[in-house]
N, C-alpha and C. Protein backbone atom coordinates (compact mmCIF):
# COMPACT_ATOMS: atom_id res chain seq x y z
N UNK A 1 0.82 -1.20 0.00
CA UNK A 1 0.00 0.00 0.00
C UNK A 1 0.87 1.27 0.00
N UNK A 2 1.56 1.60 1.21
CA UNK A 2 2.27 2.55 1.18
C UNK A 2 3.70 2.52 -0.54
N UNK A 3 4.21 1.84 -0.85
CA UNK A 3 4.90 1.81 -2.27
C UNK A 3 3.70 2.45 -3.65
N UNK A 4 2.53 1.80 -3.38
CA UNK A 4 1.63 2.58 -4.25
C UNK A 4 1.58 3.31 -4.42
N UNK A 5 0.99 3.97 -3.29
CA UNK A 5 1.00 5.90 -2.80
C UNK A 5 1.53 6.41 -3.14
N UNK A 6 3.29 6.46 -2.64
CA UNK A 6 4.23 6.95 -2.65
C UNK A 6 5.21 6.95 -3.11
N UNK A 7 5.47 5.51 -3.80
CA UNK A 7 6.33 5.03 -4.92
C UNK A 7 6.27 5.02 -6.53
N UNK A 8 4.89 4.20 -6.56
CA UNK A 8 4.98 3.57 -8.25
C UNK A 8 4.95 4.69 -9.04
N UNK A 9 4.02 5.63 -8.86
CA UNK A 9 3.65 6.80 -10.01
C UNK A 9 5.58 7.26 -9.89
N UNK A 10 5.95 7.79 -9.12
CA UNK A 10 6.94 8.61 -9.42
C UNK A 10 8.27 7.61 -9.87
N UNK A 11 8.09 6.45 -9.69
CA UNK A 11 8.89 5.29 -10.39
C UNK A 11 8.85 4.99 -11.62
N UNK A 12 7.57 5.78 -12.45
CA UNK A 12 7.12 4.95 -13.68
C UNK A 12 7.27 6.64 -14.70
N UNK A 13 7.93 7.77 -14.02
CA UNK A 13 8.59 8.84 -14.73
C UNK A 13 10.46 9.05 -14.48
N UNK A 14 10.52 7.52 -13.63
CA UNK A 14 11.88 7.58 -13.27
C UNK A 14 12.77 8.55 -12.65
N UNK A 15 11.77 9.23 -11.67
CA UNK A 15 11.88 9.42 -10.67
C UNK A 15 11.56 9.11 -9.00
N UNK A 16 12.57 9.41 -8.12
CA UNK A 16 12.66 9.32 -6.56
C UNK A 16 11.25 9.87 -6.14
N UNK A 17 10.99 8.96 -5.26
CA UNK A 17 9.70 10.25 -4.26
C UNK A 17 10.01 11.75 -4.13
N UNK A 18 11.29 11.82 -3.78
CA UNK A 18 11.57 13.48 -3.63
C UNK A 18 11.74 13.97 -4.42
N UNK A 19 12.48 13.40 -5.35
CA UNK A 19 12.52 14.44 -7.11
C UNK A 19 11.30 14.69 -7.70
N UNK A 20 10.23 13.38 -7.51
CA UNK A 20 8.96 13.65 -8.12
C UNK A 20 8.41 15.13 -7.06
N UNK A 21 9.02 14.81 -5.78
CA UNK A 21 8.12 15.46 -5.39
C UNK A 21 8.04 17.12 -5.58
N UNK A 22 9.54 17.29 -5.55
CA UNK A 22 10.50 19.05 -6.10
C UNK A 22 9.92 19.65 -7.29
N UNK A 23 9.51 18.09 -8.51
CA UNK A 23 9.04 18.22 -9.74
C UNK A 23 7.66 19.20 -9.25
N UNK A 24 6.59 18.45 -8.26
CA UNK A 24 5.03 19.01 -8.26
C UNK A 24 5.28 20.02 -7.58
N UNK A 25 6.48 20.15 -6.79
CA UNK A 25 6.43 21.46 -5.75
C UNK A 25 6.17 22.70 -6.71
N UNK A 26 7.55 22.55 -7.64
CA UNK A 26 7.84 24.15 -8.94
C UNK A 26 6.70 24.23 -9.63
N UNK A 27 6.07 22.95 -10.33
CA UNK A 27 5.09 22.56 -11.36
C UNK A 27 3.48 23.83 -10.57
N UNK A 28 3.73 23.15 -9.10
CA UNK A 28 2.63 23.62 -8.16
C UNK A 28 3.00 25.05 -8.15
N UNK A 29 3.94 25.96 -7.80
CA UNK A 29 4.08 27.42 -8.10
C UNK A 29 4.40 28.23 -8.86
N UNK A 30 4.65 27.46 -10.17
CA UNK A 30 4.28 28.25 -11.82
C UNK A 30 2.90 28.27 -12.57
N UNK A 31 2.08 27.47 -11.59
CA UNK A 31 0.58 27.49 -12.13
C UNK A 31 0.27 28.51 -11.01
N UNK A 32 0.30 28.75 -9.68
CA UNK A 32 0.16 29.63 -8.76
C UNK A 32 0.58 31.18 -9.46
N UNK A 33 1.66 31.01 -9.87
CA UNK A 33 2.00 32.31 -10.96
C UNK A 33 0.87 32.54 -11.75
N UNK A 34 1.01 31.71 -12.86
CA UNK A 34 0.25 32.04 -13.53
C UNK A 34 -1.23 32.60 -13.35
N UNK A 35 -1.66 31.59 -12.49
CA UNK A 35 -2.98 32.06 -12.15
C UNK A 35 -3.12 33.64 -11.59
N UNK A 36 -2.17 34.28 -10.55
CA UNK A 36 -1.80 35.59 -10.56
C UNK A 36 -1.69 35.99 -11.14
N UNK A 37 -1.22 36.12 -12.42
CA UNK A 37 -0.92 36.35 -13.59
C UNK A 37 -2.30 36.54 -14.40
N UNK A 38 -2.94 35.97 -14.85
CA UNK A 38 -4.09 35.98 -15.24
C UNK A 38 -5.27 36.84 -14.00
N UNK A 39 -4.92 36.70 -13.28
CA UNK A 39 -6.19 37.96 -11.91
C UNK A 39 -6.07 39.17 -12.51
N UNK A 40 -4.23 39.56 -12.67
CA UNK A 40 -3.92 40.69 -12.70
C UNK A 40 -4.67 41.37 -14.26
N UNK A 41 -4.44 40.13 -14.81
CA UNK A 41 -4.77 40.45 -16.45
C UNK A 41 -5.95 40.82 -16.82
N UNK A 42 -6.95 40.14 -16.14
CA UNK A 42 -8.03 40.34 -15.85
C UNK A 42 -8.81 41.32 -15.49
N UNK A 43 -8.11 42.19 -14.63
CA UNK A 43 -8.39 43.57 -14.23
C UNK A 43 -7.68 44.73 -15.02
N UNK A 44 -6.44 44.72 -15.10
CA UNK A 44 -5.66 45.76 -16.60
C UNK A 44 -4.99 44.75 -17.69
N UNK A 45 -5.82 44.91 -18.53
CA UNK A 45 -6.05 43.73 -19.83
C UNK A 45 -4.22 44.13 -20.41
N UNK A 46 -3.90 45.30 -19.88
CA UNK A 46 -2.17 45.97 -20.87
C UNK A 46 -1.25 45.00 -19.77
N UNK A 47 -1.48 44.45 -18.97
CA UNK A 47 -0.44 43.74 -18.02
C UNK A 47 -0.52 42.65 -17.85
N UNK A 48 0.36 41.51 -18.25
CA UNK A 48 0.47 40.10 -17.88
C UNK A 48 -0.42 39.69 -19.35
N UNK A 49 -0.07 40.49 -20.74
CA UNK A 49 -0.96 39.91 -21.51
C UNK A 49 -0.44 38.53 -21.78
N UNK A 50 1.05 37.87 -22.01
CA UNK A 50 1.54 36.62 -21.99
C UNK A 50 1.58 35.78 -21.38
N UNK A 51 1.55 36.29 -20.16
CA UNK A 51 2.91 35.74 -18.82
C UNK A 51 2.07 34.71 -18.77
N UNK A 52 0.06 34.21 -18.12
CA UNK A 52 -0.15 33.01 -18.28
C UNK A 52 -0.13 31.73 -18.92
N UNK A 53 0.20 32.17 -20.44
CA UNK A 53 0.01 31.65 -21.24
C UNK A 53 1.17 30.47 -21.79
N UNK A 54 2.24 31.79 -21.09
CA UNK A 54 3.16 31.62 -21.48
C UNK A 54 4.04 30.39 -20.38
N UNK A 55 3.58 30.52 -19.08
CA UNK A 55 3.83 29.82 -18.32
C UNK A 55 3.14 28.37 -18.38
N UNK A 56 2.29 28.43 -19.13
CA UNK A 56 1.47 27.24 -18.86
C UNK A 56 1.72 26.08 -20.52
N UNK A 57 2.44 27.12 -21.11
CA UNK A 57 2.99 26.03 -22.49
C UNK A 57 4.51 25.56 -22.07
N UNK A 58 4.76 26.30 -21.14
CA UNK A 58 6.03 25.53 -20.46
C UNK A 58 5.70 24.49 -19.60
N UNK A 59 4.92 24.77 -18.79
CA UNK A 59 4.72 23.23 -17.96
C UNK A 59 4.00 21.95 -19.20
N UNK A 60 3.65 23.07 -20.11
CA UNK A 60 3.33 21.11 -20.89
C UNK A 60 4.34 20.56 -21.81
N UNK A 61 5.12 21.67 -22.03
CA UNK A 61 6.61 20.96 -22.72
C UNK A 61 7.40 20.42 -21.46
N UNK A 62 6.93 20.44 -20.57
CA UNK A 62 7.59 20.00 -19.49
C UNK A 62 7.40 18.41 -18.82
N UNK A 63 6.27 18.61 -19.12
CA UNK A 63 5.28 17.27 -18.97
C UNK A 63 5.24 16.06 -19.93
N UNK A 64 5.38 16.67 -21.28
CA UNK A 64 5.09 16.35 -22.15
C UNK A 64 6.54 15.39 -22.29
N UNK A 65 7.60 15.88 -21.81
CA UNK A 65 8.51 15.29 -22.83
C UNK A 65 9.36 14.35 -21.19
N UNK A 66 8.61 14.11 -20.44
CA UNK A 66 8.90 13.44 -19.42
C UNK A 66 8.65 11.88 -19.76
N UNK A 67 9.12 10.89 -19.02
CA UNK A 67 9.47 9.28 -18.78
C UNK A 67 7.90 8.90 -18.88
C-alpha cells in the first residue's frame, strides 16, 4: 500500500519520491503564478498579456517530454 501511494507513479517517470516530489512542488508554483498572472490580467487587460500563457505552455513541454 504505502509503495503505491508513494512510490509507483513517481517510479514509472523515473523518478525518486523526492525528485517527483520538487518536480510538483515548482510545477505547483508556476501554475500559482500564472494564475496571478491571469487575476492581474483580468483587471488591466495591458499587463500580464503573456505571462499566463506563457507559463502554462512551459509546464506542458515539461510534462510532455517526461518518462
Amino acid at each position: 500500500m504505502i509503495a503505491r501511494l508513494f512510490l509507483d507513479h513517481p517510479a514509472k517517470v523515473d523518478e525518486t519520491f523526492f525528485e517527483h516530489m520538487l518536480f510538483a512542488l515548482k510545477f505547483s508554483g508556476l501554475l500559482f503564478a500564472a494564475a496571478g498572472a491571469a487575476l492581474i490580467h483580468a483587471f488591466v487587460p495591458a499587463l500580464c498579456e503573456k505571462t499566463a500563457s506563457g507559463i502554462i505552455k512551459t509546464l506542458y513541454e515539461r510534462t510532455c517530454n517526461r518518462g
